[in-house]
PDB file of N, CA and C in Angstrom:
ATOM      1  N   UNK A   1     -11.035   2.021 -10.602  1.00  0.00           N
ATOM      2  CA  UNK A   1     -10.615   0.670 -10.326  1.00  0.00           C
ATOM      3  C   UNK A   1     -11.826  -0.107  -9.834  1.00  0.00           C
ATOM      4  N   UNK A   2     -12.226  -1.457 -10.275  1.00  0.00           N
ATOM      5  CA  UNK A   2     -13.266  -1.652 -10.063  1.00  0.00           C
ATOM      6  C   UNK A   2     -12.824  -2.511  -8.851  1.00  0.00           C
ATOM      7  N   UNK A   3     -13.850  -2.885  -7.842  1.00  0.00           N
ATOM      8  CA  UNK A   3     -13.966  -3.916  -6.870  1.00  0.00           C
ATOM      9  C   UNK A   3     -13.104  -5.272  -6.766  1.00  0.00           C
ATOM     10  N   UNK A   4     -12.911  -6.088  -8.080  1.00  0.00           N
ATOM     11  CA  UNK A   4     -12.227  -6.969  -7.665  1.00  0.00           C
ATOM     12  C   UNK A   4     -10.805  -6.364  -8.173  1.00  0.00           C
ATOM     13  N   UNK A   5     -10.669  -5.214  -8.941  1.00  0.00           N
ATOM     14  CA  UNK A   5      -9.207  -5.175  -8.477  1.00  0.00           C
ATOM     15  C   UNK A   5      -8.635  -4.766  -7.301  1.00  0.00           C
ATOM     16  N   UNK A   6      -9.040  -3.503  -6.847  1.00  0.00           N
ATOM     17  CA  UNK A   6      -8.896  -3.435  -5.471  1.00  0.00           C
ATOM     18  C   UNK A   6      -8.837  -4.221  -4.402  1.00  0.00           C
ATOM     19  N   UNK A   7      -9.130  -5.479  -4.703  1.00  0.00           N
ATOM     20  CA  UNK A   7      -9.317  -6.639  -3.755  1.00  0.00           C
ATOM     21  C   UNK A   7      -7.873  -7.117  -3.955  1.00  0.00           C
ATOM     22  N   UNK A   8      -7.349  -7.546  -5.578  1.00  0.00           N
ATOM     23  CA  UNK A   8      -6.285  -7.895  -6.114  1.00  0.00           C
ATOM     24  C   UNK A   8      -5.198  -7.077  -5.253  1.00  0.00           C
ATOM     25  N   UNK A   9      -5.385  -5.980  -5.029  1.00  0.00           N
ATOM     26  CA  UNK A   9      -4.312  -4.399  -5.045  1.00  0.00           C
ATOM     27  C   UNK A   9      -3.838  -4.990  -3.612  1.00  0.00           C
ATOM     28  N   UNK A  10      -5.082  -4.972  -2.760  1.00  0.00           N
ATOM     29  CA  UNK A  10      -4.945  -5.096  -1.006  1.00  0.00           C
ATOM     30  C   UNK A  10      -4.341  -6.611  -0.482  1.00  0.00           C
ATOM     31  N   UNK A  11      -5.136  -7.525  -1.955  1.00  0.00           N
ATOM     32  CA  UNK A  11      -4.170  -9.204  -1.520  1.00  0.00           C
ATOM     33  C   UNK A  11      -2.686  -9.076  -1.411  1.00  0.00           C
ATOM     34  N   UNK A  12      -2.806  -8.799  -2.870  1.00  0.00           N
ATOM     35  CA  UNK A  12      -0.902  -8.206  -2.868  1.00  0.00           C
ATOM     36  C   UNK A  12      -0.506  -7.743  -1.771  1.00  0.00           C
ATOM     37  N   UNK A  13      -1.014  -6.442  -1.534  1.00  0.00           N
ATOM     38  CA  UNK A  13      -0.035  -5.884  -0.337  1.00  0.00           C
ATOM     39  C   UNK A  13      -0.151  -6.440   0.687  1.00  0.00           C
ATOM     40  N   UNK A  14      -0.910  -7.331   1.067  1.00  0.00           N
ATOM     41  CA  UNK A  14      -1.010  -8.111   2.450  1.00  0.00           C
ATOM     42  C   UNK A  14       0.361  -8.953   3.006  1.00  0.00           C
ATOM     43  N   UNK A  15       1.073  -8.918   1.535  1.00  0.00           N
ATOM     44  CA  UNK A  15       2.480 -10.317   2.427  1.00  0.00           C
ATOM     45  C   UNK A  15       3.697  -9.135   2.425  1.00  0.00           C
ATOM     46  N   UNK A  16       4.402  -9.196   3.115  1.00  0.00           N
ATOM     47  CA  UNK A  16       5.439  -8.344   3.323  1.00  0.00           C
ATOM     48  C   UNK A  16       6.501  -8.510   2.220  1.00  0.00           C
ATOM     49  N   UNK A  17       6.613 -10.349   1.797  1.00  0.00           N
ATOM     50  CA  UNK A  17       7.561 -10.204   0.668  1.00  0.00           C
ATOM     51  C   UNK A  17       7.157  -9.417  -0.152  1.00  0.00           C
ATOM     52  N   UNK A  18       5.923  -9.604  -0.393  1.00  0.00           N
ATOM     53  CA  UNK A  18       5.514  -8.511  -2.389  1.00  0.00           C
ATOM     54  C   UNK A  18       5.405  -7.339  -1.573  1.00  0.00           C
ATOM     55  N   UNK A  19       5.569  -6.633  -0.624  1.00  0.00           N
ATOM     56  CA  UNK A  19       5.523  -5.090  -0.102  1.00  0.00           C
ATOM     57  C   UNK A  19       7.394  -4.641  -0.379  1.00  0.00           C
ATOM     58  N   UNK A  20       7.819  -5.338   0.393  1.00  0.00           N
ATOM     59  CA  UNK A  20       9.550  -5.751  -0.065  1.00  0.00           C
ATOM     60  C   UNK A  20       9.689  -5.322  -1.479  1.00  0.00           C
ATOM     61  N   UNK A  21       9.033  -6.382  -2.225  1.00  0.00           N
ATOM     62  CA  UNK A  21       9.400  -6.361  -3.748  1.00  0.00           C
ATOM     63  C   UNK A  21       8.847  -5.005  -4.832  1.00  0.00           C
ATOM     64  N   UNK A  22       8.004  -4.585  -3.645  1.00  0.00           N
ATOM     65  CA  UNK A  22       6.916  -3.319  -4.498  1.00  0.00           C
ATOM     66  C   UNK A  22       8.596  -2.310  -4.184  1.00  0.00           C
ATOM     67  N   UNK A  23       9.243  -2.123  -3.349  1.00  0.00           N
ATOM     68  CA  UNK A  23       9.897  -1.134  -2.664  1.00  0.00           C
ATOM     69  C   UNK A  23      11.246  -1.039  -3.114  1.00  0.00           C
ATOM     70  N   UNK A  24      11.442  -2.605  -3.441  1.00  0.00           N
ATOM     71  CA  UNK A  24      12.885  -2.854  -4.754  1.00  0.00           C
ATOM     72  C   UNK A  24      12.519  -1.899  -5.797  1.00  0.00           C
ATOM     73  N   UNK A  25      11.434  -2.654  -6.239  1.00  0.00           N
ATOM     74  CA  UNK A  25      10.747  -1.871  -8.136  1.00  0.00           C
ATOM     75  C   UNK A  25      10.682  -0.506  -7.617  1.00  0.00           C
ATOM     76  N   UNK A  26      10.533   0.272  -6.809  1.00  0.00           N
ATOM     77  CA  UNK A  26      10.411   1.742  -6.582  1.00  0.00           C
ATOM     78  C   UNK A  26      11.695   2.447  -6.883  1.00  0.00           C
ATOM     79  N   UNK A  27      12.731   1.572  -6.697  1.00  0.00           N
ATOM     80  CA  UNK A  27      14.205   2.090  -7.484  1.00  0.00           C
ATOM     81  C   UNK A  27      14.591   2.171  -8.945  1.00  0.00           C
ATOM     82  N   UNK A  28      13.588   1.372  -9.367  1.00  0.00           N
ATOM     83  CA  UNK A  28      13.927   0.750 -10.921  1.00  0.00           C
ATOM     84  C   UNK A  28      13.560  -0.398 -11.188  1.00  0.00           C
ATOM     85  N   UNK A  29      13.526  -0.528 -12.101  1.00  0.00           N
ATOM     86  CA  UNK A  29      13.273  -2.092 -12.708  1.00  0.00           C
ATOM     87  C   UNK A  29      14.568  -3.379 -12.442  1.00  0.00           C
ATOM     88  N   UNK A  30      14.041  -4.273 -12.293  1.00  0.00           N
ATOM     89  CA  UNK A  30      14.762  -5.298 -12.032  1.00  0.00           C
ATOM     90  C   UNK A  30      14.757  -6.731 -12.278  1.00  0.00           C
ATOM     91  N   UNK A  31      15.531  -7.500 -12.994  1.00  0.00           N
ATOM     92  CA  UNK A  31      15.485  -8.962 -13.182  1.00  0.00           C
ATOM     93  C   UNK A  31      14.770  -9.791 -11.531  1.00  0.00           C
ATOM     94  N   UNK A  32      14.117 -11.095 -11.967  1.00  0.00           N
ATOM     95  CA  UNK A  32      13.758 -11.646 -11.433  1.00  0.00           C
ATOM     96  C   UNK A  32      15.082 -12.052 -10.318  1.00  0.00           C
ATOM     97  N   UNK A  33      15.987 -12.458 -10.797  1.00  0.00           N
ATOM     98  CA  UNK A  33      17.524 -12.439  -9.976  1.00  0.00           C
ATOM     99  C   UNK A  33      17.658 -12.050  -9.173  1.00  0.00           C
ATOM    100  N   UNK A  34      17.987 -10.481  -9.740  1.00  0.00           N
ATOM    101  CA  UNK A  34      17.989  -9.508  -8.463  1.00  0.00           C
ATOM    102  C   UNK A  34      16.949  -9.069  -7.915  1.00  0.00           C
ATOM    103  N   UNK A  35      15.772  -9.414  -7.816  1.00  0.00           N
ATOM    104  CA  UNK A  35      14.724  -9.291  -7.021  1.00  0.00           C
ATOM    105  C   UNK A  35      14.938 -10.183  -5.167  1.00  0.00           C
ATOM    106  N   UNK A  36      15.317 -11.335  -6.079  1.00  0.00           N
ATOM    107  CA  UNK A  36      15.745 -12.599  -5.181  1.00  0.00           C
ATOM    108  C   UNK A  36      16.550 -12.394  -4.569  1.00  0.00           C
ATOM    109  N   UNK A  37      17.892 -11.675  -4.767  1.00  0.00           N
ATOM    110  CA  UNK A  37      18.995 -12.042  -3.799  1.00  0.00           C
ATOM    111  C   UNK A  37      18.745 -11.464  -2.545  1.00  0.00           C
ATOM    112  N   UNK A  38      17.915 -10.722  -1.619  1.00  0.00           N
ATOM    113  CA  UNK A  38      18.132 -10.470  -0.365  1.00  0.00           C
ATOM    114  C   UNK A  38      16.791 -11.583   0.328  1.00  0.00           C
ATOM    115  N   UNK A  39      16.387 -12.249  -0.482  1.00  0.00           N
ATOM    116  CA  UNK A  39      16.021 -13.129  -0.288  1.00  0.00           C
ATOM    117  C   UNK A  39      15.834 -14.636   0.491  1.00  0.00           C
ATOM    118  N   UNK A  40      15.461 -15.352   1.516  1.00  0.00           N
ATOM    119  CA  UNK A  40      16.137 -17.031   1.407  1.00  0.00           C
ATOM    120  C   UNK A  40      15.036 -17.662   0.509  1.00  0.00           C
ATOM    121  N   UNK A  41      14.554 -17.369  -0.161  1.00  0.00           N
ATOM    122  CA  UNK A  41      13.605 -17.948  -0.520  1.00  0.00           C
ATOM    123  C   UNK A  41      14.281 -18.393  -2.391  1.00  0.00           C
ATOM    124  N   UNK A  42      13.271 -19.742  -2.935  1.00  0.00           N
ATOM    125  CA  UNK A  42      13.735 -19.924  -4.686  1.00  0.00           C
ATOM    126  C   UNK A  42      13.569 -18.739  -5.443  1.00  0.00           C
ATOM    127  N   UNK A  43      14.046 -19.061  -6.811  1.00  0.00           N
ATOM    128  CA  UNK A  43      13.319 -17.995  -7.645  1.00  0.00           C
ATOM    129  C   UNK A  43      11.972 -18.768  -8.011  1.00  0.00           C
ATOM    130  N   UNK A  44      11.445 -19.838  -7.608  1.00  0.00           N
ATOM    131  CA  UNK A  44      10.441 -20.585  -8.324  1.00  0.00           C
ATOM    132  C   UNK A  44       9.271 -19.458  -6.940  1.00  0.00           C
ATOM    133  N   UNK A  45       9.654 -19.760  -5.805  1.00  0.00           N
ATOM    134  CA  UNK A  45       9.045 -18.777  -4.830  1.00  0.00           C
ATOM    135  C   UNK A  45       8.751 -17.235  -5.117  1.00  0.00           C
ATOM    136  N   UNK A  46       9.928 -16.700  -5.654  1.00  0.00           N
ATOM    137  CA  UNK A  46       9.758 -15.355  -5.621  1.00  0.00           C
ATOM    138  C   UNK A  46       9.100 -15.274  -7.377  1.00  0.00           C
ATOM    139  N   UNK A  47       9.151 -15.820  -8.254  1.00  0.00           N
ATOM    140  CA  UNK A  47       8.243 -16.022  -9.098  1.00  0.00           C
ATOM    141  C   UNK A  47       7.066 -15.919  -8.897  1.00  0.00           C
ATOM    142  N   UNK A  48       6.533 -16.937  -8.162  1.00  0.00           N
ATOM    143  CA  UNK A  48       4.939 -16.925  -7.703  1.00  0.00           C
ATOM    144  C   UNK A  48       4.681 -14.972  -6.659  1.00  0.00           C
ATOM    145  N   UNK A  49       5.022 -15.201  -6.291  1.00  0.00           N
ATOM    146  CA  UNK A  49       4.835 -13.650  -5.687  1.00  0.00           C
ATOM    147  C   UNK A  49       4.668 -12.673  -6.838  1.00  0.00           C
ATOM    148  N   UNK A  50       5.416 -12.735  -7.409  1.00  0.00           N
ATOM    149  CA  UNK A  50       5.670 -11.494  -8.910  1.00  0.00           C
ATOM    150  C   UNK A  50       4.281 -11.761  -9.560  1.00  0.00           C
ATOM    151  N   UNK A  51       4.221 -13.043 -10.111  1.00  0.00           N
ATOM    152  CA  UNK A  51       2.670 -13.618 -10.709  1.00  0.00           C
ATOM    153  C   UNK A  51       1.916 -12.862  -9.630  1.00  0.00           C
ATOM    154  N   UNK A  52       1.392 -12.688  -8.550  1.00  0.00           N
ATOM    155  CA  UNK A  52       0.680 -12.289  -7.310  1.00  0.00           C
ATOM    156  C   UNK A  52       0.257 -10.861  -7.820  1.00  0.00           C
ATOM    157  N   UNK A  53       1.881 -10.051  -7.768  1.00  0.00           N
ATOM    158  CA  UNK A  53       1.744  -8.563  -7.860  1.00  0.00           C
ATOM    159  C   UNK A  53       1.318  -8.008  -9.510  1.00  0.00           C
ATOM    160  N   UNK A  54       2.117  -9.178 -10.363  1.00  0.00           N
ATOM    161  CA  UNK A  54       1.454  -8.771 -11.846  1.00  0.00           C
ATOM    162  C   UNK A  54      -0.235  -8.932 -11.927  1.00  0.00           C
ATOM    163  N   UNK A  55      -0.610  -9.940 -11.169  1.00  0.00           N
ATOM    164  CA  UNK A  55      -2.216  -9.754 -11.751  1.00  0.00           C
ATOM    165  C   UNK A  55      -3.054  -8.863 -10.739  1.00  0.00           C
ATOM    166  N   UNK A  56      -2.497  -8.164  -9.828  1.00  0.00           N
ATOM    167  CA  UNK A  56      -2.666  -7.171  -9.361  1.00  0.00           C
ATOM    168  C   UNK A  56      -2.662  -6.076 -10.367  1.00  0.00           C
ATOM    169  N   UNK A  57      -1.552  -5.886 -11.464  1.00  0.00           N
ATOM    170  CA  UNK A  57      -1.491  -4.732 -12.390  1.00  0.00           C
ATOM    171  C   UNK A  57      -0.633  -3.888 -11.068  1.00  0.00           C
ATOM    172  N   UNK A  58       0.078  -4.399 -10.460  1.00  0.00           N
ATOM    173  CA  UNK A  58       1.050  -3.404  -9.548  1.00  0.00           C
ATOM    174  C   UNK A  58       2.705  -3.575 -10.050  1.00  0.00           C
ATOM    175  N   UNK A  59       2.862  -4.860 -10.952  1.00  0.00           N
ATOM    176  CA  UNK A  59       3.895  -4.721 -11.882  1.00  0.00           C
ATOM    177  C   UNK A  59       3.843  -5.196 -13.513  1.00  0.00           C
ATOM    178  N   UNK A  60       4.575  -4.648 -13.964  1.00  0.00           N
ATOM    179  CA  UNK A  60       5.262  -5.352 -15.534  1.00  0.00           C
ATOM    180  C   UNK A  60       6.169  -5.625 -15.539  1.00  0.00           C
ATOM    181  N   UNK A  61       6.251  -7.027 -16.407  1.00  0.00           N
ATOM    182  CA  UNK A  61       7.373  -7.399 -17.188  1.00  0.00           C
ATOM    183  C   UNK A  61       7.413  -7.055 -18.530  1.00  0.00           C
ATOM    184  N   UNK A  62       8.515  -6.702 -18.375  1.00  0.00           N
ATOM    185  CA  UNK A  62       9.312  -6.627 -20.057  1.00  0.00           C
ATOM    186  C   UNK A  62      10.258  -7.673 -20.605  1.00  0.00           C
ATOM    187  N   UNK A  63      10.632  -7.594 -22.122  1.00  0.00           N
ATOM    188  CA  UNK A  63      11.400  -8.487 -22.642  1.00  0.00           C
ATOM    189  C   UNK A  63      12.471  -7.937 -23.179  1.00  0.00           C
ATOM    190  N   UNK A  64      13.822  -8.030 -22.817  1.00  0.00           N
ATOM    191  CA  UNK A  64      15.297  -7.685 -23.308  1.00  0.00           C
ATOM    192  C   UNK A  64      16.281  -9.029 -22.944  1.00  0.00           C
ATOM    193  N   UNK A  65      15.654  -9.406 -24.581  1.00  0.00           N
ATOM    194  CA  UNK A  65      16.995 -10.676 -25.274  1.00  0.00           C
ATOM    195  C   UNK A  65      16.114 -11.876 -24.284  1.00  0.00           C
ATOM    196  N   UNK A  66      16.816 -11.791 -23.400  1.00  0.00           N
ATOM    197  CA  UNK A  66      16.710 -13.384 -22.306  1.00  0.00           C
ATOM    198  C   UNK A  66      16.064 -12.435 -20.722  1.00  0.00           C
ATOM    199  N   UNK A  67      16.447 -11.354 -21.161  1.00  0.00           N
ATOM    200  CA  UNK A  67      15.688 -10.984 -19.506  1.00  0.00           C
ATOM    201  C   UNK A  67      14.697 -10.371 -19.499  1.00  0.00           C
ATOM    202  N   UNK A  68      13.984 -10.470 -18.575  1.00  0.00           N
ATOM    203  CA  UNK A  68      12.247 -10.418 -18.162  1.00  0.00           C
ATOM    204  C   UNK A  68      12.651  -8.947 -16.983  1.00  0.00           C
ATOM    205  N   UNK A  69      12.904  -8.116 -17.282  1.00  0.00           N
ATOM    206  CA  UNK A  69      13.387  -6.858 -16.374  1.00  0.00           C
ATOM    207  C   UNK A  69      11.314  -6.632 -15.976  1.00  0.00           C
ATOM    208  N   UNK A  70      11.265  -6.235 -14.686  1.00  0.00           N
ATOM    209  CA  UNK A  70      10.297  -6.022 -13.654  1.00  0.00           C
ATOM    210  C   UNK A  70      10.065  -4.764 -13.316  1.00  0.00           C
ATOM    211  N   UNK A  71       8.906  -4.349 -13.634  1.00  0.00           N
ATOM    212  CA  UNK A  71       8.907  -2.731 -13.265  1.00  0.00           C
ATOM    213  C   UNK A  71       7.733  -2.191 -12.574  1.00  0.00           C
ATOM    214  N   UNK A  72       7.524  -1.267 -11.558  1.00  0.00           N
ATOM    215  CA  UNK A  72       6.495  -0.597 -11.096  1.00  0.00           C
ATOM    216  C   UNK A  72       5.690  -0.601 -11.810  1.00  0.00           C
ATOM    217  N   UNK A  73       4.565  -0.325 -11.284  1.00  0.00           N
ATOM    218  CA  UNK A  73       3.175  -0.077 -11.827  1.00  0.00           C
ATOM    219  C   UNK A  73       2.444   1.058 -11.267  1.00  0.00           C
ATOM    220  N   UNK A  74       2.316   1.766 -10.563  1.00  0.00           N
ATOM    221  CA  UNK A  74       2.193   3.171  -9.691  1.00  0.00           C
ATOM    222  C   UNK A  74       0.690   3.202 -10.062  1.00  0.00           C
ATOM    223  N   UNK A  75       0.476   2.865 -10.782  1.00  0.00           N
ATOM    224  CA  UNK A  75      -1.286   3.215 -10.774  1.00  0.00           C
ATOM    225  C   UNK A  75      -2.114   3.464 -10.208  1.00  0.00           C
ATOM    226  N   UNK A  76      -2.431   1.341 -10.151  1.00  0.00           N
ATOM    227  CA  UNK A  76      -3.251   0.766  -9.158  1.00  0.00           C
ATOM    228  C   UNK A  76      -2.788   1.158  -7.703  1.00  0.00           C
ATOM    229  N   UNK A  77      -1.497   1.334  -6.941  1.00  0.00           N
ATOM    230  CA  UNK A  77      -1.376   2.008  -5.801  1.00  0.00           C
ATOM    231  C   UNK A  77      -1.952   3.313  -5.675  1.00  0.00           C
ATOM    232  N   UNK A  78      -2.256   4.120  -6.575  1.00  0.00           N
ATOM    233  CA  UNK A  78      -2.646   5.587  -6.450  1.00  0.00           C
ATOM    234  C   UNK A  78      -4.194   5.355  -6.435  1.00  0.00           C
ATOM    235  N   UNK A  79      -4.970   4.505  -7.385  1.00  0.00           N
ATOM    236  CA  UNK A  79      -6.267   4.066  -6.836  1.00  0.00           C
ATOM    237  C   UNK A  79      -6.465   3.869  -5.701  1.00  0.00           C
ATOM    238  N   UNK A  80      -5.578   2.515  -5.058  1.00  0.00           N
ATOM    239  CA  UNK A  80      -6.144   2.193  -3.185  1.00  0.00           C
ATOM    240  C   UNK A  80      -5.557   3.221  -2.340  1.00  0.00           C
ATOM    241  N   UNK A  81      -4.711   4.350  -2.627  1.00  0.00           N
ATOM    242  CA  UNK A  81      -4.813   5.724  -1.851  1.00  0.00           C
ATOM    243  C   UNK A  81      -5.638   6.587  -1.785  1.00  0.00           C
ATOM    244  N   UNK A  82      -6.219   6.526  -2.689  1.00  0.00           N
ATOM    245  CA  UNK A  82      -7.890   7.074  -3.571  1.00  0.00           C
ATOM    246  C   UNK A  82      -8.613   6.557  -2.999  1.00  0.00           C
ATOM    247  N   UNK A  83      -8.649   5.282  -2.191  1.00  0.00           N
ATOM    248  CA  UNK A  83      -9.992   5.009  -1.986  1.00  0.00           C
ATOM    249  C   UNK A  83     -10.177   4.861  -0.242  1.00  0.00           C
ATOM    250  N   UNK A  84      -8.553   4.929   0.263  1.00  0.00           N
ATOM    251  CA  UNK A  84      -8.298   5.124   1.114  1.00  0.00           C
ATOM    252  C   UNK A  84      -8.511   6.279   1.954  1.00  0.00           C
ATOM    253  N   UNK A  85      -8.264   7.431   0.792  1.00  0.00           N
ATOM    254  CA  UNK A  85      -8.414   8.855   1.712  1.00  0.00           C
ATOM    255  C   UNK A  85      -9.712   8.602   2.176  1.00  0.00           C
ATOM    256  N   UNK A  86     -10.847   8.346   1.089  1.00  0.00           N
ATOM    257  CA  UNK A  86     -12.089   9.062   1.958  1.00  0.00           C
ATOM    258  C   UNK A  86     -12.338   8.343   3.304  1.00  0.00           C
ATOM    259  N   UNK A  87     -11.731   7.353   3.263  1.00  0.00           N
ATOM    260  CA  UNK A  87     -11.551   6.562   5.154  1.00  0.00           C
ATOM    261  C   UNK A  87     -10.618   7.454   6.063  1.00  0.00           C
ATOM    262  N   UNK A  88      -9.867   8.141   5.600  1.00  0.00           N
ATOM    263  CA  UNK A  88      -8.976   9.143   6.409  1.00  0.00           C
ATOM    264  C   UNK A  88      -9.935  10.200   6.469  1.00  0.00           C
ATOM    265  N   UNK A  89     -10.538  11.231   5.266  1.00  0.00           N
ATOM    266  CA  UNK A  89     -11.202  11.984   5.709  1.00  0.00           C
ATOM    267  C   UNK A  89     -12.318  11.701   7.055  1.00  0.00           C
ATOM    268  N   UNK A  90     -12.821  10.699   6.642  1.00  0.00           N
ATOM    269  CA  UNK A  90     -13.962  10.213   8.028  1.00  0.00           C
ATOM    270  C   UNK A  90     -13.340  10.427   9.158  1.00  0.00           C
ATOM    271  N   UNK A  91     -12.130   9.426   9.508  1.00  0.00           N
ATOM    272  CA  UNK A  91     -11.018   9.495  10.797  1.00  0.00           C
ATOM    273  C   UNK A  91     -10.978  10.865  11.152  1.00  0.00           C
ATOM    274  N   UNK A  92     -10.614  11.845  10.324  1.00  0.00           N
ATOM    275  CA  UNK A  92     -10.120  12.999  10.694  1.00  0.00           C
ATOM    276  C   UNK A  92     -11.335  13.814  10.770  1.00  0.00           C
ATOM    277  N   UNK A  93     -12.303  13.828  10.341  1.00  0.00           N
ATOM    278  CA  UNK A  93     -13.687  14.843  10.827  1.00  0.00           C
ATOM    279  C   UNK A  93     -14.059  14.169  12.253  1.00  0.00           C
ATOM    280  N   UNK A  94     -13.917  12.873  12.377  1.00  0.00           N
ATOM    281  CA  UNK A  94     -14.047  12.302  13.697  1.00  0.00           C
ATOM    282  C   UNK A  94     -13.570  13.192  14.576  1.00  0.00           C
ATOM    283  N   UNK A  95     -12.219  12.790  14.298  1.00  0.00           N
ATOM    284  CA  UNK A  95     -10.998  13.422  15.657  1.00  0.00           C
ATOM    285  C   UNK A  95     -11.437  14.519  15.768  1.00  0.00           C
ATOM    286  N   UNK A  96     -11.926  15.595  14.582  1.00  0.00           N
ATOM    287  CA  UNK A  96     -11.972  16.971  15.093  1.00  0.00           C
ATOM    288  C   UNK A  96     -13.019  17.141  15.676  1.00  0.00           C
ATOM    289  N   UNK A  97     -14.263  16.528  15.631  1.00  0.00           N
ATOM    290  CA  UNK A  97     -15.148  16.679  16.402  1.00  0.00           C
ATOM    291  C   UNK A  97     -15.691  16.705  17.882  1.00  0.00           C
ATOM    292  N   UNK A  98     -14.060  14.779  18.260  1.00  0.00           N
ATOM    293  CA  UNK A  98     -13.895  14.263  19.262  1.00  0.00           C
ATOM    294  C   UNK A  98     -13.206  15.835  20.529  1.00  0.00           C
ATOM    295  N   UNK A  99     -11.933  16.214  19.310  1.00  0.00           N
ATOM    296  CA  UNK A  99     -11.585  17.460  20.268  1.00  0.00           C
ATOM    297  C   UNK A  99     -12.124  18.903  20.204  1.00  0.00           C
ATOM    298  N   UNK A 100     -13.134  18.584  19.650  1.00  0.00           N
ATOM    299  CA  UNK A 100     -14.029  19.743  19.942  1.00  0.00           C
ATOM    300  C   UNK A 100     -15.601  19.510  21.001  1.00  0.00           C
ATOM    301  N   UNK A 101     -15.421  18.836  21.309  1.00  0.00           N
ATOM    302  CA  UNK A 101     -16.400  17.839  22.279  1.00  0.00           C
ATOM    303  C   UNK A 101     -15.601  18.355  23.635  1.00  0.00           C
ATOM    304  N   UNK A 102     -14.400  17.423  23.370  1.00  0.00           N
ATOM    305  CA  UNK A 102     -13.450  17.416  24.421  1.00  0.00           C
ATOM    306  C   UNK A 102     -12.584  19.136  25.358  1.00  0.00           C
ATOM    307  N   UNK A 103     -12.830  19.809  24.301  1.00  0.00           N
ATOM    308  CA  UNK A 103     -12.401  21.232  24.573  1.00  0.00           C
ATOM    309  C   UNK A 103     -13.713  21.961  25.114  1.00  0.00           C
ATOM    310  N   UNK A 104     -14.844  21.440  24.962  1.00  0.00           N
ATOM    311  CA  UNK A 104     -16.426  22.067  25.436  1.00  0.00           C
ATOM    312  C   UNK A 104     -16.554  21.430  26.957  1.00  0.00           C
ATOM    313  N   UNK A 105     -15.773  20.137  27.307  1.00  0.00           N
ATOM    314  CA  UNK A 105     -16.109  19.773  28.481  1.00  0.00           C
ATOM    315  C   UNK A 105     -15.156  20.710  29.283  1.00  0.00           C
ATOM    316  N   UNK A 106     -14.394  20.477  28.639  1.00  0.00           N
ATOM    317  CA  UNK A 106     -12.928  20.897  29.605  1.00  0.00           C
ATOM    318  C   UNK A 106     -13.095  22.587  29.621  1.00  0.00           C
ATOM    319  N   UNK A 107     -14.052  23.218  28.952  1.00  0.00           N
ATOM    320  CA  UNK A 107     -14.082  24.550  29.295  1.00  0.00           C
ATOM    321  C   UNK A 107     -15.186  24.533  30.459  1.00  0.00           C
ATOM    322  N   UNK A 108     -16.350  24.018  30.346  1.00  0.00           N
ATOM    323  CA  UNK A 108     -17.677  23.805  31.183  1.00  0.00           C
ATOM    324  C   UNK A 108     -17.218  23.684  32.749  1.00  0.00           C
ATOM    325  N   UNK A 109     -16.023  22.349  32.960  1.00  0.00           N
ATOM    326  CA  UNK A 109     -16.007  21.647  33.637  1.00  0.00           C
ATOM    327  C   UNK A 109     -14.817  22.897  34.404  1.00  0.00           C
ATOM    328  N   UNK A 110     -14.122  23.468  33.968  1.00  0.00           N
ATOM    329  CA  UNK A 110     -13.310  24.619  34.645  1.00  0.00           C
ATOM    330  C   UNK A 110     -13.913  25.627  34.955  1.00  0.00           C
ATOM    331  N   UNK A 111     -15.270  26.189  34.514  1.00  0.00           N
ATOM    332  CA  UNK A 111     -16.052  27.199  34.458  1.00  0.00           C
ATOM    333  C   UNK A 111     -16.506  26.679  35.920  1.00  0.00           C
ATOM    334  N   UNK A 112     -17.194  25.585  36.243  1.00  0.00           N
ATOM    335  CA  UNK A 112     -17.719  25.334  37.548  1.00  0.00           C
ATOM    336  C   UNK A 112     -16.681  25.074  38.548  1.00  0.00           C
ATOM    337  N   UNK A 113     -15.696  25.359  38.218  1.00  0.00           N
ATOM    338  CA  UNK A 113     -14.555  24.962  39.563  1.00  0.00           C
ATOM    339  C   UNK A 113     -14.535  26.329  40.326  1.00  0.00           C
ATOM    340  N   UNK A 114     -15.010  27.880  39.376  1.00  0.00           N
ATOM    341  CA  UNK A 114     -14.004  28.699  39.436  1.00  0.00           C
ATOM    342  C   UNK A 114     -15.021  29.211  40.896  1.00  0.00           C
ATOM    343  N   UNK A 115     -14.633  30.073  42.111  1.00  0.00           N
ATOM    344  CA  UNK A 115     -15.523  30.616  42.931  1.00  0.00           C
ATOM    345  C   UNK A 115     -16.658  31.485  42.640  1.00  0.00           C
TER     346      UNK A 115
END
């Protein structure tokens, strides 16, 4: 995934509605309609959001007759988890280091208490 999509991937997920709407599509595909109804917002609103997450490449539309049915995209999310871990790996060699630091004092520091 190159740079500015990933940028695309993380805009998207930044508003809670299109996180909402990523979590509908995780059930199935769905008309713009029923995207909306737990909604207060237009469909002209929840439109623009969908536009948001489609040029992300985090959804598709399809065409059946008159309806535009909405579907996951799982991809591009598996990229920014991808690019995410190696920031977790860092975190976590941290921590282990932090409590292995922390287990060297706390042995030292009991060693000199003892008579």
């Amino acid at each position: 995934m190159g740079e500015d999509q990933l940028s695309a991937v993380f805009g998207a997920l930044a508003d809670p509605t299109r996180r909402a709407l990523l979590a509908r599509l995780s059930e199935g595909e769905a008309t713009v309609s029923a995207l909306a109804e737990p909604f207060d917002m237009s469909l002209a609103a929840i439109s623009k959001h969908l536009k948001v997450l489609e040029r992300a490449g985090l959804i598709s539309r399809g065409r059946d007759a008159q309806w535009r049915p909405c579907s996951l995209e799982a991809g591009p999310l598996a990229e920014a988890s991808a690019w995410l871990g190696d920031y977790r790996r860092f975190w976590e060699s941290s921590f282990d280091r932090l409590e292995q630091h922390i287990n060297r004092i706390t042995a030292s520091g009991s060693r000199e208490e003892e008579p």
